[in-house]
N, C-alpha and C. Protein backbone atom coordinates (compact mmCIF):
# COMPACT_ATOMS: atom_id res chain seq x y z
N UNK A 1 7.26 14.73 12.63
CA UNK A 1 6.24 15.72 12.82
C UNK A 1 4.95 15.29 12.09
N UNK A 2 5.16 15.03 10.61
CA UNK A 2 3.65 14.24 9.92
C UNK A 2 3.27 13.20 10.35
N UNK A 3 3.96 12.52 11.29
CA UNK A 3 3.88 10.64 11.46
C UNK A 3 2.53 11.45 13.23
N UNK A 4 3.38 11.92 13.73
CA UNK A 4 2.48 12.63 14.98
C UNK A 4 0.84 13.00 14.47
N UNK A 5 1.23 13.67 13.68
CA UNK A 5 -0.31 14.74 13.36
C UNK A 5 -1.13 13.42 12.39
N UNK A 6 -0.53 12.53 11.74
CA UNK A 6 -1.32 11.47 11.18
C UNK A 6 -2.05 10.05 11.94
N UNK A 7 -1.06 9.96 12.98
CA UNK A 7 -1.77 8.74 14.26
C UNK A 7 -2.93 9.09 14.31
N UNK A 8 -3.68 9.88 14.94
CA UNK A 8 -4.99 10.43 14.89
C UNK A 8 -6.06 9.81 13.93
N UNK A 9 -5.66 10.34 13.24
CA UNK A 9 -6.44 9.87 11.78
C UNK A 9 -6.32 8.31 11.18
N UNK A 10 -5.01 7.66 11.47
CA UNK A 10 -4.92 6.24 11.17
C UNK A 10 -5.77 5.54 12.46
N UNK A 11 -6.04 6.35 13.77
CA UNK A 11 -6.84 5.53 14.68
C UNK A 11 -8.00 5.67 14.16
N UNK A 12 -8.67 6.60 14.33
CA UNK A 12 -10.01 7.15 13.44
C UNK A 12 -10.31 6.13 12.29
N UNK A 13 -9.20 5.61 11.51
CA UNK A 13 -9.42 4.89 10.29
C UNK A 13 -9.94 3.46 10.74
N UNK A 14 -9.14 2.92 11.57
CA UNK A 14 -9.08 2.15 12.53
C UNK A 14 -10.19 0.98 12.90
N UNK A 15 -10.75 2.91 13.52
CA UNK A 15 -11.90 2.48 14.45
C UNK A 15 -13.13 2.38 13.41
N UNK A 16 -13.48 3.22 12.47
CA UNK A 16 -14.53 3.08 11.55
C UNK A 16 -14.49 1.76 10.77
N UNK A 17 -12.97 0.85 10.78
CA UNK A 17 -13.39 -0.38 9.91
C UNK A 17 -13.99 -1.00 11.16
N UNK A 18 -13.10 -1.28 12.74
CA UNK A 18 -13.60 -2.20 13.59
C UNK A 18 -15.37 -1.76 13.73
N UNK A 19 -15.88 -0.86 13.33
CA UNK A 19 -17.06 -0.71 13.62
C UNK A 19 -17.71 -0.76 12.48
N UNK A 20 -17.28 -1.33 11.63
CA UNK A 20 -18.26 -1.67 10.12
C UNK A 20 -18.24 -0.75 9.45
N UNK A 21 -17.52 0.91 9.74
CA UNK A 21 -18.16 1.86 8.97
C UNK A 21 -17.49 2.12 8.09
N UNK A 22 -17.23 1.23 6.70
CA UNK A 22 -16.40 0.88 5.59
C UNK A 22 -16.77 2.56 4.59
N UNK A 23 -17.63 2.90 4.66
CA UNK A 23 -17.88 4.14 3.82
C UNK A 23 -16.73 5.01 4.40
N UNK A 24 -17.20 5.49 5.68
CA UNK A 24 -16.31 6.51 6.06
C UNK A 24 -14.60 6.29 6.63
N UNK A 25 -14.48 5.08 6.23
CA UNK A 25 -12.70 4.39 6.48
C UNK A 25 -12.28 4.51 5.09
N UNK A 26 -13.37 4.52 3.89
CA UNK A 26 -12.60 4.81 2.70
C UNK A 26 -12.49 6.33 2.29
N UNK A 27 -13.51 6.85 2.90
CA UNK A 27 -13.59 8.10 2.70
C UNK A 27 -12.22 9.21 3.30
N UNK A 28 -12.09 8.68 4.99
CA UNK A 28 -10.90 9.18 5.13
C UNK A 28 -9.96 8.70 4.51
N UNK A 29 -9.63 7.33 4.08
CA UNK A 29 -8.51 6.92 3.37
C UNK A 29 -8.16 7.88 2.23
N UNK A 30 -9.30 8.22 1.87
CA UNK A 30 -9.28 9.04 0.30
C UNK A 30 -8.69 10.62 0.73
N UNK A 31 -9.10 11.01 1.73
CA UNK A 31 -8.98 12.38 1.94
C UNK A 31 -7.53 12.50 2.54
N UNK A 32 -6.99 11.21 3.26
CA UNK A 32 -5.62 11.41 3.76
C UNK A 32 -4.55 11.38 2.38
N UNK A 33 -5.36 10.43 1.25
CA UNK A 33 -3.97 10.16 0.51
C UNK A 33 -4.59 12.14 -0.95
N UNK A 34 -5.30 12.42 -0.87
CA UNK A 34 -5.90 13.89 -1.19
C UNK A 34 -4.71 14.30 -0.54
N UNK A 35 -4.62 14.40 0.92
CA UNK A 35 -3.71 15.74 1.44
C UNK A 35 -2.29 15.83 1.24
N UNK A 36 -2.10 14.67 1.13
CA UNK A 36 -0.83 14.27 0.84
C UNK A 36 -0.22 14.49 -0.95
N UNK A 37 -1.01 14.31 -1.82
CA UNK A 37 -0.79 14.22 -2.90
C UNK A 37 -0.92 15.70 -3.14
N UNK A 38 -1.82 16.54 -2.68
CA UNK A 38 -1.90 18.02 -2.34
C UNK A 38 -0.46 18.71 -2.29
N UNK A 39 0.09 18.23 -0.73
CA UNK A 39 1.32 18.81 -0.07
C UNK A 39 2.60 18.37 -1.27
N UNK A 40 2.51 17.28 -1.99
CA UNK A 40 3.68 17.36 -3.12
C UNK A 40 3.64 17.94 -3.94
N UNK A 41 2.29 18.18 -4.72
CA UNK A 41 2.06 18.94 -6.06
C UNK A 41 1.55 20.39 -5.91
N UNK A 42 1.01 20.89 -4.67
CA UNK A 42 0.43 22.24 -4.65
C UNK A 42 1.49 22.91 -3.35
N UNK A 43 2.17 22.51 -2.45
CA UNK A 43 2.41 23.48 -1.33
C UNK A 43 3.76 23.86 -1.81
N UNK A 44 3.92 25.34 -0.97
CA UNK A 44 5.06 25.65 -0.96
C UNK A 44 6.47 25.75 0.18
N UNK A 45 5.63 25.10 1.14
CA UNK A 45 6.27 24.77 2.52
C UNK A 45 8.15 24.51 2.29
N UNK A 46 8.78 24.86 3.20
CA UNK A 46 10.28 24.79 2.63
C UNK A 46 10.12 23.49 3.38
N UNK A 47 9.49 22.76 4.04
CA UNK A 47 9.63 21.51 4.42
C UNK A 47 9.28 20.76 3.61
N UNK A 48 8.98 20.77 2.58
CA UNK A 48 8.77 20.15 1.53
C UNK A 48 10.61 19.57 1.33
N UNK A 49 11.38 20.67 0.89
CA UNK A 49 12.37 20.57 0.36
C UNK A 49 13.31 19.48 1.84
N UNK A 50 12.56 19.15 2.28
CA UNK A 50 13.83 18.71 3.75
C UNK A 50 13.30 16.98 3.52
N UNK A 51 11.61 16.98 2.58
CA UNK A 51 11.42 15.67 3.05
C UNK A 51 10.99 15.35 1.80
N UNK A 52 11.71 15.03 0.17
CA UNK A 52 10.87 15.01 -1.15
C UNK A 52 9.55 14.01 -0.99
N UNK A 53 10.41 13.09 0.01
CA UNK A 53 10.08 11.49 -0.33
C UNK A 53 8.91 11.66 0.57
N UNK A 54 8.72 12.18 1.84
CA UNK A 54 7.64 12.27 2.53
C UNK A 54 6.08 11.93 2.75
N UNK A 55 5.62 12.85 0.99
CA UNK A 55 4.23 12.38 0.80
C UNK A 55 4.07 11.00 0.49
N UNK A 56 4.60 10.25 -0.81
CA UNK A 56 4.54 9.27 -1.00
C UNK A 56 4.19 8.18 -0.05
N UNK A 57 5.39 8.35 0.95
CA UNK A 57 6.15 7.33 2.32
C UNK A 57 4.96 7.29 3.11
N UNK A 58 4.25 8.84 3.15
CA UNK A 58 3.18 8.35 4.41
C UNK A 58 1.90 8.17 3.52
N UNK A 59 1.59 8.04 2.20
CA UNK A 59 0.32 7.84 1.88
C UNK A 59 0.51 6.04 1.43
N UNK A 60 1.81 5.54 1.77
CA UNK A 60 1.52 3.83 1.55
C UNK A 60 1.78 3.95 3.01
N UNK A 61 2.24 4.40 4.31
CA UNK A 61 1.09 4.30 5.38
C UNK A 61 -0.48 4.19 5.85
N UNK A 62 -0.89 5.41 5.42
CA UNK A 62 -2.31 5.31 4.95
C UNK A 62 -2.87 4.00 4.47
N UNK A 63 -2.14 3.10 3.06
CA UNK A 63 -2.66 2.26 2.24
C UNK A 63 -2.36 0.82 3.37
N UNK A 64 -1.81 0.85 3.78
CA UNK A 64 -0.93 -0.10 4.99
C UNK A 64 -2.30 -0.39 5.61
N UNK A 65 -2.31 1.14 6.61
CA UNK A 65 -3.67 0.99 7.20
C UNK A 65 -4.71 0.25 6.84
N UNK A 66 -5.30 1.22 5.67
CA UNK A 66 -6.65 1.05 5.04
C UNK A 66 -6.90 -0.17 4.66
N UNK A 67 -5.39 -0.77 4.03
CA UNK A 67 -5.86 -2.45 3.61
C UNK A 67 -5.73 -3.59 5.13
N UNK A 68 -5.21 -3.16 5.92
CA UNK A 68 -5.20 -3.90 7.56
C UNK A 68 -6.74 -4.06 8.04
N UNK A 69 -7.47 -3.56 7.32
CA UNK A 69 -9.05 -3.51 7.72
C UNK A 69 -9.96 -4.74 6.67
N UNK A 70 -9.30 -5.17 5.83
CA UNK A 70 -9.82 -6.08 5.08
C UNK A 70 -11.01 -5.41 4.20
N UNK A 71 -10.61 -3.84 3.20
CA UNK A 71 -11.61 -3.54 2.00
C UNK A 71 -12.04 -4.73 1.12
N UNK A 72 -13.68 -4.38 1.15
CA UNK A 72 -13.94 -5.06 0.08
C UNK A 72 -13.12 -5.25 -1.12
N UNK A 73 -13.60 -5.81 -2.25
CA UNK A 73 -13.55 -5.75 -3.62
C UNK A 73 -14.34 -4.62 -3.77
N UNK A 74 -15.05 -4.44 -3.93
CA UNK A 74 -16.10 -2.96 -4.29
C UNK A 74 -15.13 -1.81 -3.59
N UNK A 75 -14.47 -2.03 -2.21
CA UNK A 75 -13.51 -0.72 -1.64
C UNK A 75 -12.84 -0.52 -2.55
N UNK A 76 -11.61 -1.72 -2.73
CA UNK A 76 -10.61 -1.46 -3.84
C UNK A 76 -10.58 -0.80 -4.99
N UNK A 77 -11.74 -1.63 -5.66
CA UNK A 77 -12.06 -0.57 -7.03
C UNK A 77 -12.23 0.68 -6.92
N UNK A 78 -13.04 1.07 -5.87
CA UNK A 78 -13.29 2.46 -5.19
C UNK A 78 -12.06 3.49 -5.44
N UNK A 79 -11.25 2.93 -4.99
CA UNK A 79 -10.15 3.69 -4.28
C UNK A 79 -9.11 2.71 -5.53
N UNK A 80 -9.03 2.85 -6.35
CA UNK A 80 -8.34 2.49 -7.93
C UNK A 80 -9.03 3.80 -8.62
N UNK A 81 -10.03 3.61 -8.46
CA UNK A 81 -10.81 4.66 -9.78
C UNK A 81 -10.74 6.17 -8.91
N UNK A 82 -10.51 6.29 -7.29
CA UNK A 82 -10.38 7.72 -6.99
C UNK A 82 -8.99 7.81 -7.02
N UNK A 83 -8.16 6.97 -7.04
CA UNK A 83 -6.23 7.52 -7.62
C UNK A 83 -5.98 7.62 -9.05
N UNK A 84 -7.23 7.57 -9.76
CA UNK A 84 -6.80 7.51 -11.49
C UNK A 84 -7.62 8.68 -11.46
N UNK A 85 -8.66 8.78 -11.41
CA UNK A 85 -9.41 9.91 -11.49
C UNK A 85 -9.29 11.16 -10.56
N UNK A 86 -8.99 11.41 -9.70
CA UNK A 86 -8.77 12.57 -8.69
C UNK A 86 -7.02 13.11 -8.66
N UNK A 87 -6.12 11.46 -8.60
CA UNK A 87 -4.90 11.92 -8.20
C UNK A 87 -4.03 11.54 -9.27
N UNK A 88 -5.06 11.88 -10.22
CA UNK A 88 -3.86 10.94 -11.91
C UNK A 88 -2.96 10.17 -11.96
N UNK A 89 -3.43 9.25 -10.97
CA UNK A 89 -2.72 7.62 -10.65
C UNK A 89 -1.54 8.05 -9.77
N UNK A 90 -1.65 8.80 -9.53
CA UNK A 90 -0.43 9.19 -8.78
C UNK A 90 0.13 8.28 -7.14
N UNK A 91 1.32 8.02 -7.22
CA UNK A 91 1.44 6.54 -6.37
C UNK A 91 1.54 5.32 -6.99
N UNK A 92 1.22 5.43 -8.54
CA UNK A 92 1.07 4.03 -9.26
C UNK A 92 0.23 3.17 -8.82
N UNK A 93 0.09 2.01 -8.68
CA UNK A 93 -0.75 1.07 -8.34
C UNK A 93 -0.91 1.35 -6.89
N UNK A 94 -2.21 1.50 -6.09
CA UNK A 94 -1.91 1.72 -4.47
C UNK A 94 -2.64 0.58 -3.94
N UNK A 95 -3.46 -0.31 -4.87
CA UNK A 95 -3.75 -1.49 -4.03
C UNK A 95 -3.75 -2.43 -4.92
């Protein structure tokens, strides 16, 4: 069901690197691995309880993606300093 409603958004991701638009491919990158880190630590969904492993599993999807586009050095750091600072490293190392 999350793998469905996330294709969308990994095309979207996709398409903004094939088209140079590295701002807004990190930006969604950031906001997909946000929703996700959200749905483990803030929701109360009983589907939570059916899938622990879930968020994690699909936000190194996301990272799969996002690095298939070839981020800068300047991306990376980017997106190091928004999982230490926003998601209290949460995921451990993601790139």
């Amino acid at each position: 069901m999350i793998e469905a409603a996330l294709t969308p958004f990994l095309e979207d991701l996709a398409r903004y690197q094939k088209l140079g638009l590295r701002d807004e491919a990190n930006r969604m990158c950031e906001g997909l691995l946000l929703g996700f880190y959200r749905f483990e630590h803030e929701s109360m969904s009983r589907f939570k309880d059916w899938a622990p492993d879930a968020p994690i599993s699909f936000a190194g999807t996301v990272m799969a993606a996002w690095k298939a586009g070839s981020p800068t050095k300047n991306d990376v750091e980017s997106l190091r300093t928004f999982v230490a600072e926003e998601l209290g490293g949460w995921g451990a190392n993601p790139v």
